[in-house]
C-alpha atoms as a PDB file:
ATOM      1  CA  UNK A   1      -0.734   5.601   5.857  1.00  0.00           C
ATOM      2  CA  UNK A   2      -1.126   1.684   6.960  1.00  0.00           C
ATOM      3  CA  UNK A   3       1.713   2.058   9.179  1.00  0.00           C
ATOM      4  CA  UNK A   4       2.516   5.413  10.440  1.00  0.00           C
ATOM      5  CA  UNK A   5      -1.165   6.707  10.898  1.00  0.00           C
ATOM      6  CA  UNK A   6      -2.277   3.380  11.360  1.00  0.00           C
ATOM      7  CA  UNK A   7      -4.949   3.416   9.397  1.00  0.00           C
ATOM      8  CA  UNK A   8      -7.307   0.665   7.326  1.00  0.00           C
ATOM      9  CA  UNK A   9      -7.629  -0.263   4.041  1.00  0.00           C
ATOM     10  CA  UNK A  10     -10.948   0.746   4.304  1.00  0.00           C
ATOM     11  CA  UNK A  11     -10.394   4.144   5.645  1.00  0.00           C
ATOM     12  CA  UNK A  12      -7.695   4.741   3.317  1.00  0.00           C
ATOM     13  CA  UNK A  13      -9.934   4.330   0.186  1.00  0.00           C
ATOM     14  CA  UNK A  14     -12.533   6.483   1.363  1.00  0.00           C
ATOM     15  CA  UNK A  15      -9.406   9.287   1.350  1.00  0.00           C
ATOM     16  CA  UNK A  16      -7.364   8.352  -1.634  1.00  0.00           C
ATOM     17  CA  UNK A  17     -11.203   7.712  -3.478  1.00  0.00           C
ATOM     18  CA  UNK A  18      -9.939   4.810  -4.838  1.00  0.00           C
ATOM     19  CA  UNK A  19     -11.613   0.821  -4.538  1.00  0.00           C
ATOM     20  CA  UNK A  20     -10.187  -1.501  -1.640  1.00  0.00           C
ATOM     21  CA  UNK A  21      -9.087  -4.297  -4.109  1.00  0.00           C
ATOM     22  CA  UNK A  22      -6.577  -1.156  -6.378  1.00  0.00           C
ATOM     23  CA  UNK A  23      -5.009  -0.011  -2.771  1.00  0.00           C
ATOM     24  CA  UNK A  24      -4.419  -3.496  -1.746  1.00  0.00           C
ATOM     25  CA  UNK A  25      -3.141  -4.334  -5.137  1.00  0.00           C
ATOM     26  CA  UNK A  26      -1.202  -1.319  -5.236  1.00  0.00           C
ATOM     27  CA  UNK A  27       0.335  -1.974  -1.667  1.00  0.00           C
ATOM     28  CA  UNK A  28       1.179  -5.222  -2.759  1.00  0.00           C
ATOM     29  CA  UNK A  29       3.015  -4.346  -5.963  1.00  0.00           C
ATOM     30  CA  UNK A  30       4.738  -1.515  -4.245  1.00  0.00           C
ATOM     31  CA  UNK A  31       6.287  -4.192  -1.612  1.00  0.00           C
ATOM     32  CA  UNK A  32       7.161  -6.086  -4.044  1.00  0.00           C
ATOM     33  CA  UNK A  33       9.635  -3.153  -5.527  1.00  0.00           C
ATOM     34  CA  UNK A  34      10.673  -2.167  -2.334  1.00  0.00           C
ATOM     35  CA  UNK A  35      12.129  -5.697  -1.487  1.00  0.00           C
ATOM     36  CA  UNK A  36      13.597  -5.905  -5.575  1.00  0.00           C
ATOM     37  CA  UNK A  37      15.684  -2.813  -4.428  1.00  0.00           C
ATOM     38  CA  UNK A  38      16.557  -3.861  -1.311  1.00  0.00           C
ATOM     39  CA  UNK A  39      18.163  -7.383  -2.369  1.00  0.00           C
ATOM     40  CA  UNK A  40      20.043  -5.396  -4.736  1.00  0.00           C
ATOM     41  CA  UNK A  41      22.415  -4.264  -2.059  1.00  0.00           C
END
């Protein structure tokens, strides 16, 4: 949604009903993965 839609984090927790800080949080912990998997190759 941040990228492709560009939307804000703002915006995005009014639509996923969820608090600013637990979509940033979850962004960030989700990036982390992402680049775990990627080194892996």
């Amino acid at each position: 949604m941040k990228y492709f839609q560009e939307l804000k984090y703002t915006e995005m927790s009014e639509i996923l009903e969820t608090s600013e800080g637990a979509l940033k949080a979850s962004y960030h912990i989700a990036v982390k993965k992402i680049e775990a998997f990627l080194s892996e190759y």
